[in-house]
Protein backbone atom coordinates (compact mmCIF):
# COMPACT_ATOMS: atom_id res chain seq x y z
CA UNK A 1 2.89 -146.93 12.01
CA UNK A 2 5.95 -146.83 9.90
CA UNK A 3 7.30 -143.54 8.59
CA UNK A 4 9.06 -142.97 5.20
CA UNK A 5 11.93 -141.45 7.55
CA UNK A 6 11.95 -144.60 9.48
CA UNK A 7 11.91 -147.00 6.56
CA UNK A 8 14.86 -144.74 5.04
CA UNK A 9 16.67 -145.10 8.49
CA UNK A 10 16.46 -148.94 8.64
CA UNK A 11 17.44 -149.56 5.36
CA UNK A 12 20.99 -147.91 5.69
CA UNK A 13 23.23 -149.58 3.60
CA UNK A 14 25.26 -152.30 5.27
CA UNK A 15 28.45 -152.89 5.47
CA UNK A 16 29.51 -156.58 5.68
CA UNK A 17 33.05 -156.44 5.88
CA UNK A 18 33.87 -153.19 8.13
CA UNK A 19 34.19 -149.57 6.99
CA UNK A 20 36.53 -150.66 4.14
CA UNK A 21 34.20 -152.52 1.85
CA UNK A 22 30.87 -152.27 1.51
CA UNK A 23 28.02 -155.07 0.45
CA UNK A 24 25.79 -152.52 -1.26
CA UNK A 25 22.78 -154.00 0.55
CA UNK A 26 20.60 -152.58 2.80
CA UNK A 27 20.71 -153.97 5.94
CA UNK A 28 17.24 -155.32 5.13
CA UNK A 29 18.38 -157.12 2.24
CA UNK A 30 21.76 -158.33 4.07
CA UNK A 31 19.62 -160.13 6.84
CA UNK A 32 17.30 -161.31 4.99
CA UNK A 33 20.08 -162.84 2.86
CA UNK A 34 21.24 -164.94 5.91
CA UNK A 35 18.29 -166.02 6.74
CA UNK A 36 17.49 -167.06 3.27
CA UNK A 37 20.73 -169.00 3.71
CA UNK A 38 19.32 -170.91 6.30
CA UNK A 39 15.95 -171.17 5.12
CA UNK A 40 16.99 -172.99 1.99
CA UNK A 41 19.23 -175.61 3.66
CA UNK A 42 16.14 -177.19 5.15
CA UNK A 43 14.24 -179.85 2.73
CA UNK A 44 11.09 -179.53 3.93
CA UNK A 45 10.67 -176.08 2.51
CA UNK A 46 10.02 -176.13 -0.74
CA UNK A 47 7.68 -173.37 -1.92
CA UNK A 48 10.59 -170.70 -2.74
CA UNK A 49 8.06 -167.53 -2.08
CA UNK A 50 7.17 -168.72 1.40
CA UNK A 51 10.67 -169.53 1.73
CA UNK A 52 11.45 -165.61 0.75
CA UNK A 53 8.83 -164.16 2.70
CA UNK A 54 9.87 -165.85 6.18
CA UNK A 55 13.45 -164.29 5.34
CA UNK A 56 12.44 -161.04 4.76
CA UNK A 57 9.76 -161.40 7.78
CA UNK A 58 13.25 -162.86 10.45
CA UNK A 59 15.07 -159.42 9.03
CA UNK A 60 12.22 -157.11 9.98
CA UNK A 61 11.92 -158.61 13.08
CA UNK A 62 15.52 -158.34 13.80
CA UNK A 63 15.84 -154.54 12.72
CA UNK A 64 11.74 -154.34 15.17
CA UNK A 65 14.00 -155.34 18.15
CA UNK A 66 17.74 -153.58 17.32
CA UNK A 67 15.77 -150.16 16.81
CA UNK A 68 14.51 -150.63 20.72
């Protein structure tokens, strides 16, 4: 079961650059953003919500296993 404190922990804000310069995405939103990247360079996806969901579904996944 996800907490609100949890949720608020994982979506930090991000910094893509370093310390300097921040993205102003969550880290959520950042890797989901690469994935998307990805996602949307293959042709055979076409149906932009799936497409969105799997991104968002690879970033929670990644932040599952990093918070181990």
């Amino acid at each position: 079961m996800t907490t609100i404190a949890m949720e608020l922990e994982v979506n930090k804000r991000a910094s893509a650059f370093g310390s300097k310069y921040t993205s102003g995405l969550t880290k959520r939103e950042y890797i989901a953003t690469q994935a998307l990247s990805t996602l949307i360079s293959n042709p055979e996806l076409t149906d932009s919500d799936s497409v969105a969901d799997r991104a968002v579904e690879y970033a929670d996944a990644l932040l599952r296993k990093l918070s181990k």
